[in-house]
C-alpha atoms as a PDB file:
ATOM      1  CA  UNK A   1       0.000   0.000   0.000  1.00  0.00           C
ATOM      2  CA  UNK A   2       1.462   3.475  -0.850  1.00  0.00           C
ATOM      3  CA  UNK A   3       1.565   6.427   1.189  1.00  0.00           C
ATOM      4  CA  UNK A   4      -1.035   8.298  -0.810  1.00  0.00           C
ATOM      5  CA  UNK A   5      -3.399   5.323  -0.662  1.00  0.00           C
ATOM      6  CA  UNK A   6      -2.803   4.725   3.072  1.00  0.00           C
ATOM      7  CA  UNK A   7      -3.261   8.658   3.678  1.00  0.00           C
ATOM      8  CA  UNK A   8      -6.891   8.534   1.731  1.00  0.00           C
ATOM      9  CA  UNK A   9      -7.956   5.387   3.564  1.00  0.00           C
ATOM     10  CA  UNK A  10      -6.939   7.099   6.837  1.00  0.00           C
ATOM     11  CA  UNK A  11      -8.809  10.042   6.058  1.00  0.00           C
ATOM     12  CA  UNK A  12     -11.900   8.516   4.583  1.00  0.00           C
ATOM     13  CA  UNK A  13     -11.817   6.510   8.121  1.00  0.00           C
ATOM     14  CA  UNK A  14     -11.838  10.011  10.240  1.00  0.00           C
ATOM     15  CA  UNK A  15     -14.647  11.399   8.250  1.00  0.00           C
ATOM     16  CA  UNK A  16     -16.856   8.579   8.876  1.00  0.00           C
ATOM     17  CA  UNK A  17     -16.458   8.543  12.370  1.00  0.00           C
ATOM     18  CA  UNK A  18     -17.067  12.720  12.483  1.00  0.00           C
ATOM     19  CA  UNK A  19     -20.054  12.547  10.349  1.00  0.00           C
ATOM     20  CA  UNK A  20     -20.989   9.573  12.708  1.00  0.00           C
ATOM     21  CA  UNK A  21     -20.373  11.754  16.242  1.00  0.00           C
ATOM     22  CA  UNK A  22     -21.750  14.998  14.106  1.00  0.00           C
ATOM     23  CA  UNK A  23     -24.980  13.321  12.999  1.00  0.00           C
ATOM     24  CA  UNK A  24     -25.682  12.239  16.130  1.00  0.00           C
ATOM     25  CA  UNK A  25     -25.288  15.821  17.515  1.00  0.00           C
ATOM     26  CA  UNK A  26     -28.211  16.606  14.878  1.00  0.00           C
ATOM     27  CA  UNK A  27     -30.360  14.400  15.603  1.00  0.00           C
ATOM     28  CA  UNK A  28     -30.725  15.217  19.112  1.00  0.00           C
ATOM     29  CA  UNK A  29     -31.928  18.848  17.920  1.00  0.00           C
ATOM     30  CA  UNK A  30     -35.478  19.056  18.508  1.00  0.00           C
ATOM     31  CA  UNK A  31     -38.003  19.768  16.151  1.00  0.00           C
ATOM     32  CA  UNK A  32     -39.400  22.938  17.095  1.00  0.00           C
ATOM     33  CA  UNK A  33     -35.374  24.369  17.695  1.00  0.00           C
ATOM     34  CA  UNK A  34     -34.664  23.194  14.057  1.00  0.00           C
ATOM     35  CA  UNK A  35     -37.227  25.082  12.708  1.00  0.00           C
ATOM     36  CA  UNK A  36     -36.454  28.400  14.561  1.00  0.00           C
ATOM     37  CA  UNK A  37     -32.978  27.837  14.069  1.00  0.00           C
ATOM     38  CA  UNK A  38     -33.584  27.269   9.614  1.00  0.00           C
ATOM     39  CA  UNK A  39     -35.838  30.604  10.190  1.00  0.00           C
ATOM     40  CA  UNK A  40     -32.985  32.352  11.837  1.00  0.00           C
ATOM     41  CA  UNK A  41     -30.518  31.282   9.252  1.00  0.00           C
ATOM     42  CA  UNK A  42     -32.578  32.523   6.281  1.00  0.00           C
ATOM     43  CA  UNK A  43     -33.016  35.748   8.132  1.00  0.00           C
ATOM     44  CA  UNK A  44     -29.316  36.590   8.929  1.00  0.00           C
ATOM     45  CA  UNK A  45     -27.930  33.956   6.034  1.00  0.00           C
ATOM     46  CA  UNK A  46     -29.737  36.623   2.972  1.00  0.00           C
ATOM     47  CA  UNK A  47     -27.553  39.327   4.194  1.00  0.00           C
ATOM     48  CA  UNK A  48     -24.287  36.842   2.964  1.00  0.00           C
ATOM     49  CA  UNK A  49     -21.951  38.724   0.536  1.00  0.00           C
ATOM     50  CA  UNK A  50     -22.774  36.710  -2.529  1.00  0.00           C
ATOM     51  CA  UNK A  51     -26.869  37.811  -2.087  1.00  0.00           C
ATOM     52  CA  UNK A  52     -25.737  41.945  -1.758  1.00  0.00           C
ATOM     53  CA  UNK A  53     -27.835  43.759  -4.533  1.00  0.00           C
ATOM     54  CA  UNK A  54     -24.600  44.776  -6.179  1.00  0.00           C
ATOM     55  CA  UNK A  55     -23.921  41.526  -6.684  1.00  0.00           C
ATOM     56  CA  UNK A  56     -26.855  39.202  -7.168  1.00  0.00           C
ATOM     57  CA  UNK A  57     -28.464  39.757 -10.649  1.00  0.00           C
ATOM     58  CA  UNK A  58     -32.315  38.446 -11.355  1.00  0.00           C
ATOM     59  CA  UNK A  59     -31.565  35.300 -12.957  1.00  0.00           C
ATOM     60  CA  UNK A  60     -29.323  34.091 -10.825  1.00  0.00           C
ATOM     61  CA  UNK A  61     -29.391  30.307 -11.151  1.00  0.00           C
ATOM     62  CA  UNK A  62     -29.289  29.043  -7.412  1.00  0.00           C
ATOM     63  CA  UNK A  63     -29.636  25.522  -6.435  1.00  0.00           C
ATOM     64  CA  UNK A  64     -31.083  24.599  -3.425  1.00  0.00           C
ATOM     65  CA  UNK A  65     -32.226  21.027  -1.997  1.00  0.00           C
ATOM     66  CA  UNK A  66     -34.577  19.827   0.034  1.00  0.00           C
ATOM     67  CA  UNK A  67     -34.367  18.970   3.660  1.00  0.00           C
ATOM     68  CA  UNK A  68     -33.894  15.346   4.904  1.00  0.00           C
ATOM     69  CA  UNK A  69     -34.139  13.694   8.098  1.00  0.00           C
ATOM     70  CA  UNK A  70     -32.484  16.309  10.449  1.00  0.00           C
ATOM     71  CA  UNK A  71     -31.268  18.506   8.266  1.00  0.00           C
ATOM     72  CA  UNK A  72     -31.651  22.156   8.097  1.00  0.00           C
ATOM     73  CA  UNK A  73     -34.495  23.583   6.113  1.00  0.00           C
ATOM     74  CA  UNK A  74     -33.345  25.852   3.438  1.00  0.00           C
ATOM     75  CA  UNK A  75     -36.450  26.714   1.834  1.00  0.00           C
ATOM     76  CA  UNK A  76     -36.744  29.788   3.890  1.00  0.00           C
ATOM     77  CA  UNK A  77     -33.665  31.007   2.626  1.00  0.00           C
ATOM     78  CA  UNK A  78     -34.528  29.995  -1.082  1.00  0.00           C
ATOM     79  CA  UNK A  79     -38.165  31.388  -0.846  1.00  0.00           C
ATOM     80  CA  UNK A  80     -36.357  34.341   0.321  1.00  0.00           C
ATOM     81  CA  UNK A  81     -34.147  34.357  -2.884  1.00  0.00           C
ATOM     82  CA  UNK A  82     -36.737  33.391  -4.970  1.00  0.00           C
ATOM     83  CA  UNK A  83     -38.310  36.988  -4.383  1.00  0.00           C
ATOM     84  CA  UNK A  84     -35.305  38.644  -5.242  1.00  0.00           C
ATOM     85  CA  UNK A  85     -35.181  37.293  -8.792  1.00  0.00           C
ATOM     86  CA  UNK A  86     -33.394  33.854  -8.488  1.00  0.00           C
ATOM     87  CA  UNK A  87     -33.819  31.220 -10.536  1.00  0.00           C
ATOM     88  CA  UNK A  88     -34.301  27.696  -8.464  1.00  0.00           C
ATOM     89  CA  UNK A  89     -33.256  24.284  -8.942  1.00  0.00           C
ATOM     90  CA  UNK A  90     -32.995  21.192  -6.984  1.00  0.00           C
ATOM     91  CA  UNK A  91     -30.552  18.096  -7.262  1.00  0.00           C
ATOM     92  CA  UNK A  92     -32.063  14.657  -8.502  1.00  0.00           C
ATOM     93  CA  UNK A  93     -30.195  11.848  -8.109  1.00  0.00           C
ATOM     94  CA  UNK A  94     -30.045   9.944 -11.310  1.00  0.00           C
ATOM     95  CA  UNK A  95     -27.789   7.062 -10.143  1.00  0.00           C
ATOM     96  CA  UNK A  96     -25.101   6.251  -7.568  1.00  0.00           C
ATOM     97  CA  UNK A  97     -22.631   8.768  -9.307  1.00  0.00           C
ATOM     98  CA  UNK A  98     -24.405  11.284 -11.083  1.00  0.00           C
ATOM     99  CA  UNK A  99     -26.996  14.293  -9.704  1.00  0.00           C
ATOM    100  CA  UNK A 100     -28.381  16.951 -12.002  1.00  0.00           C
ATOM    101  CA  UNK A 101     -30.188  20.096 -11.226  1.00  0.00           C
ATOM    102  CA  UNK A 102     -33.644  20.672 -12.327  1.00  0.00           C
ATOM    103  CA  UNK A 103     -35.715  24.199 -12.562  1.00  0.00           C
ATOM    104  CA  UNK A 104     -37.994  24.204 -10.001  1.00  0.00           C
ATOM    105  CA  UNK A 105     -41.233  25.878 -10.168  1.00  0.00           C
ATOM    106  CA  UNK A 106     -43.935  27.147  -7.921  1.00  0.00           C
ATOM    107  CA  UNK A 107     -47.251  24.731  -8.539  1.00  0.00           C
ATOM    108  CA  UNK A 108     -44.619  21.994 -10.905  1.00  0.00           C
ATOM    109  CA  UNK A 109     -44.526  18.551  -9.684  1.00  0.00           C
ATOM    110  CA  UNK A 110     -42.535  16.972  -7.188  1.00  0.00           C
ATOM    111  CA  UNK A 111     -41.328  13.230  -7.452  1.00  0.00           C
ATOM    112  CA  UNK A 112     -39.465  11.081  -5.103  1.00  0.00           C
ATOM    113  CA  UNK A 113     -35.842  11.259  -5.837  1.00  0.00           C
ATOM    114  CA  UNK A 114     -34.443   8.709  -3.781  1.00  0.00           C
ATOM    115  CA  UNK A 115     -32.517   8.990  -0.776  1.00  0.00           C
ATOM    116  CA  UNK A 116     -35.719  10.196   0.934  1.00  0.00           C
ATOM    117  CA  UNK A 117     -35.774  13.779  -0.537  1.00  0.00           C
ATOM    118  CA  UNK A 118     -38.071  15.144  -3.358  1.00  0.00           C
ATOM    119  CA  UNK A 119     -37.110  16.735  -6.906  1.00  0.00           C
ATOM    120  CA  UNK A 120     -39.030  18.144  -9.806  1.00  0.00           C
ATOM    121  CA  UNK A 121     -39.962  15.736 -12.346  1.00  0.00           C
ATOM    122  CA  UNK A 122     -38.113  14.540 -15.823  1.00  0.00           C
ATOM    123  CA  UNK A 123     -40.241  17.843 -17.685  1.00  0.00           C
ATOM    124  CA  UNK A 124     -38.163  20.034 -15.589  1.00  0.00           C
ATOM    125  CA  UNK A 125     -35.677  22.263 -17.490  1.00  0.00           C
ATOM    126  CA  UNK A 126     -31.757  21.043 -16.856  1.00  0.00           C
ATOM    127  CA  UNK A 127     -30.054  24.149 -15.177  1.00  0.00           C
ATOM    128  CA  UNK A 128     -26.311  24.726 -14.591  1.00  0.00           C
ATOM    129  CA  UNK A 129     -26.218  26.780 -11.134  1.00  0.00           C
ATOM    130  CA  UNK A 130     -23.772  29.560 -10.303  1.00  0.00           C
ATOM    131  CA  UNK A 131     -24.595  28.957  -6.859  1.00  0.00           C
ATOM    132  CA  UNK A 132     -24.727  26.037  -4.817  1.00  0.00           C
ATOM    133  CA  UNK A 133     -26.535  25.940  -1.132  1.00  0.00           C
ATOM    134  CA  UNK A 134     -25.175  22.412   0.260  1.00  0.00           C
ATOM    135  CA  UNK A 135     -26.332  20.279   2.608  1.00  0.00           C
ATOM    136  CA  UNK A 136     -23.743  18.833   4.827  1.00  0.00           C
ATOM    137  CA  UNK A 137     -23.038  16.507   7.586  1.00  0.00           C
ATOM    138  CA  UNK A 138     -19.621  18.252   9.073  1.00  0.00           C
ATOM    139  CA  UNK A 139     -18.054  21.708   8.358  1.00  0.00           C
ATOM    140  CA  UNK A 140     -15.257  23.642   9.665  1.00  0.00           C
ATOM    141  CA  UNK A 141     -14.462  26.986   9.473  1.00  0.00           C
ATOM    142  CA  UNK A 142     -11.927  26.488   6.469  1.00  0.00           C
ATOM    143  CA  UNK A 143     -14.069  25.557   3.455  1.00  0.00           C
ATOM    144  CA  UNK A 144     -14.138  21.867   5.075  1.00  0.00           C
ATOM    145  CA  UNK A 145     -17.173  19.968   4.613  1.00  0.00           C
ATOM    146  CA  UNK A 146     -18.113  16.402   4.990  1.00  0.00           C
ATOM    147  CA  UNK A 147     -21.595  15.279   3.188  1.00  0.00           C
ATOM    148  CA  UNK A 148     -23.065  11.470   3.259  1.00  0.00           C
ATOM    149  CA  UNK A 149     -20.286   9.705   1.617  1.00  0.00           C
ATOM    150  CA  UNK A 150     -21.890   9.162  -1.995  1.00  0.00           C
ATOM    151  CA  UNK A 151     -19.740  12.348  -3.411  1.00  0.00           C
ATOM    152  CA  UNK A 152     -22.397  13.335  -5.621  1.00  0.00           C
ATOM    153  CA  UNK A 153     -22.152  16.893  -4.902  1.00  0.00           C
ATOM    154  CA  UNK A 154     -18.158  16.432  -5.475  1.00  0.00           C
ATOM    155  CA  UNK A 155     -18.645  15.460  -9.068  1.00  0.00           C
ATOM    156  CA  UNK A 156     -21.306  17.576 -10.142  1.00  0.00           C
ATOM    157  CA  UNK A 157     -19.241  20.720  -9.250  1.00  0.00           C
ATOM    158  CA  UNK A 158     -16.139  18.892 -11.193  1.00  0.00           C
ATOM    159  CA  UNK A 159     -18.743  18.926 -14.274  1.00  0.00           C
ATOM    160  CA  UNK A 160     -19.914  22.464 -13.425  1.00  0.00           C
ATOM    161  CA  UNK A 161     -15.748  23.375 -13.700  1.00  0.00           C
ATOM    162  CA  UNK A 162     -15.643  21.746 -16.709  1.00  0.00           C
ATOM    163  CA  UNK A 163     -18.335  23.770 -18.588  1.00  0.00           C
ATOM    164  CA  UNK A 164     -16.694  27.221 -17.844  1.00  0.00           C
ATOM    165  CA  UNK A 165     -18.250  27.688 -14.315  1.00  0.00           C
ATOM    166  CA  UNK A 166     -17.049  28.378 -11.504  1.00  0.00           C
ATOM    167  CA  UNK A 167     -19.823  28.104  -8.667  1.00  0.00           C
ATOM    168  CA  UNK A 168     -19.934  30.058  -5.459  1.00  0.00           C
ATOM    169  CA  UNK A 169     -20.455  26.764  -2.868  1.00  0.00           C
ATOM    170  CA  UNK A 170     -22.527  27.688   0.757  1.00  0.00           C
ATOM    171  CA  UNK A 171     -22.771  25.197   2.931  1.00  0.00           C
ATOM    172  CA  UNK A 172     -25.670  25.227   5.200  1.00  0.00           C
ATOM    173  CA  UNK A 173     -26.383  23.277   8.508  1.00  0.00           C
ATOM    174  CA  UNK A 174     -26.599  23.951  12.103  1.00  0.00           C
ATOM    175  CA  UNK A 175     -24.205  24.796  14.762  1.00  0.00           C
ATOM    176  CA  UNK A 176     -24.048  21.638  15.984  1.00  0.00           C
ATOM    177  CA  UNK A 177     -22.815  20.085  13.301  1.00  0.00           C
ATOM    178  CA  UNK A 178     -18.609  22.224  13.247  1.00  0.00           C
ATOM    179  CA  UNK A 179     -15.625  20.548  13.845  1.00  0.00           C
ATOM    180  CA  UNK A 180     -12.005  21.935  14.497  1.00  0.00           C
ATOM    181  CA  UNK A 181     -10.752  20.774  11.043  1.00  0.00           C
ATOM    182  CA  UNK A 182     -12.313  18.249   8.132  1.00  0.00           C
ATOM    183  CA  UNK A 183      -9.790  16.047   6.875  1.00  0.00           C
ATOM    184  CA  UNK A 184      -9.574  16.953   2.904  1.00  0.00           C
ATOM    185  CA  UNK A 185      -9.197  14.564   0.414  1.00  0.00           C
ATOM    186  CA  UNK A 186      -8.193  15.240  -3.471  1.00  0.00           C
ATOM    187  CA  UNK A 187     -11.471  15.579  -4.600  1.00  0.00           C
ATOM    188  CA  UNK A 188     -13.350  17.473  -1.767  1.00  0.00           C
ATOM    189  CA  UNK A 189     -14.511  20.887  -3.440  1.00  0.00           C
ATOM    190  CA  UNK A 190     -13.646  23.739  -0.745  1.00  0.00           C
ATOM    191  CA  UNK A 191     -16.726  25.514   0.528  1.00  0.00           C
ATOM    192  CA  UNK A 192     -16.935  29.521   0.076  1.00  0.00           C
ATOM    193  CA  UNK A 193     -18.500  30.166   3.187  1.00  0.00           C
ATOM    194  CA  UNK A 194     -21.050  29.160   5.416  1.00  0.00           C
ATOM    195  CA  UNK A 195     -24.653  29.752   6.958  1.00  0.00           C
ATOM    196  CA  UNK A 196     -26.193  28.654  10.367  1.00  0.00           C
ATOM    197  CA  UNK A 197     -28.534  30.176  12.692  1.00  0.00           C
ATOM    198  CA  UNK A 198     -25.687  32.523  13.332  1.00  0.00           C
ATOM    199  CA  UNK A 199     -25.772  33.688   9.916  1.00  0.00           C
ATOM    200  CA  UNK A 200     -22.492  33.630   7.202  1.00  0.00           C
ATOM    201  CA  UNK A 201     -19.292  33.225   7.736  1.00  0.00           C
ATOM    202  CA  UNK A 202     -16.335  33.383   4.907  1.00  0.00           C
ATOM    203  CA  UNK A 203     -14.528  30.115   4.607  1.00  0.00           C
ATOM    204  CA  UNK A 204     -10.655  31.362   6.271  1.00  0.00           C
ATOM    205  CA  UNK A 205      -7.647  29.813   5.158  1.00  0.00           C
END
């Protein structure tokens, strides 16, 4: 076994046991706190940087997702965006390696998309987002995030790069869910920042 190989392996092992201590952080969040807490971090999360008026143009193509198990609820936030002009998608799951985002809008249809979440249908439009709110299992403070392990989000961003974009990546989650440090591995895409109930906070190097 090489170095490299060893490393990976080594790392792969420490995020599963942080998403593992992390997850079960979540989950002991009740459900009336999680919903105050997703209202709190649409409030203070819209006045992020990337959503100033100088910078956020009608049209915007933002994906979202939507909320599973414990998760945080971002539909606040991307109602909230919505009314400013943004364009919405949501990530389906098309198989165990590839996700693509789909327009979503108000009154469309919603179809089970595996993995317990919901997406709009096959007559949705394809979009390409410039903006990516993520869920997460782990962050840090660095651009560090761990998700559930299927790397979906990973690639699609890779495929995003390859087109000629270069997508502004939020993370969103609670509190509860930071660690010091998120061990990175070669194909982890660095977060720009992230919201909580706290609000945003820049990704620092």
């Amino acid at each position: 076994m090489t170095t490299s190989s060893s490393s990976q392996q080594g790392a792969s092992a420490l995020k599963q046991a942080l998403r593992k201590q992390t997850l079960s952080r979540r989950d002991a969040l009740g459900e009336a706190e999680r919903i105050e807490m997703s209202l709190l971090a649409a409030d203070r999360g819209i006045a992020a940087p990337c959503f100033d008026s100088d910078e956020f143009l009608p049209g915007t193509i933002i994906a979202g997702f939507h909320p599973i198990r414990s998760e945080i609820d971002p539909r606040p936030l991307m109602a909230a965006l919505a009314a400013r002009g943004a364009r919405l998608c949501l990530p389906v799951v098309l198989d165990k390696t590839t996700i693509e985002f789909r327009e979503l809008v108000r009154g469309a249809p919603l179809v089970d998309c595996g993995f317990g979440t919901v997406g709009p249908d096959e007559s949705a439009e394809r979009l390409n987002p410039t903006l990516l709110l993520m869920p997460l299992s782990v962050f840090d403070n660095h651009g560090g995030r761990i998700g559930y392990g299927a790397g979906h989000y990973d690639r699609a961003i890779a495929r995003l790069i390859d087109k000629g974009i270069d997508p502004v990546l939020i993370g969103m989650g609670f509190s509860a869910q930071h660690t010091d440090r998120v061990p990175v591995e070669p194909h982890d895409q660095p977060l720009h920042g992230m919201i909580t109930e706290f609000g945003f906070e820049p990704a620092r190097p």
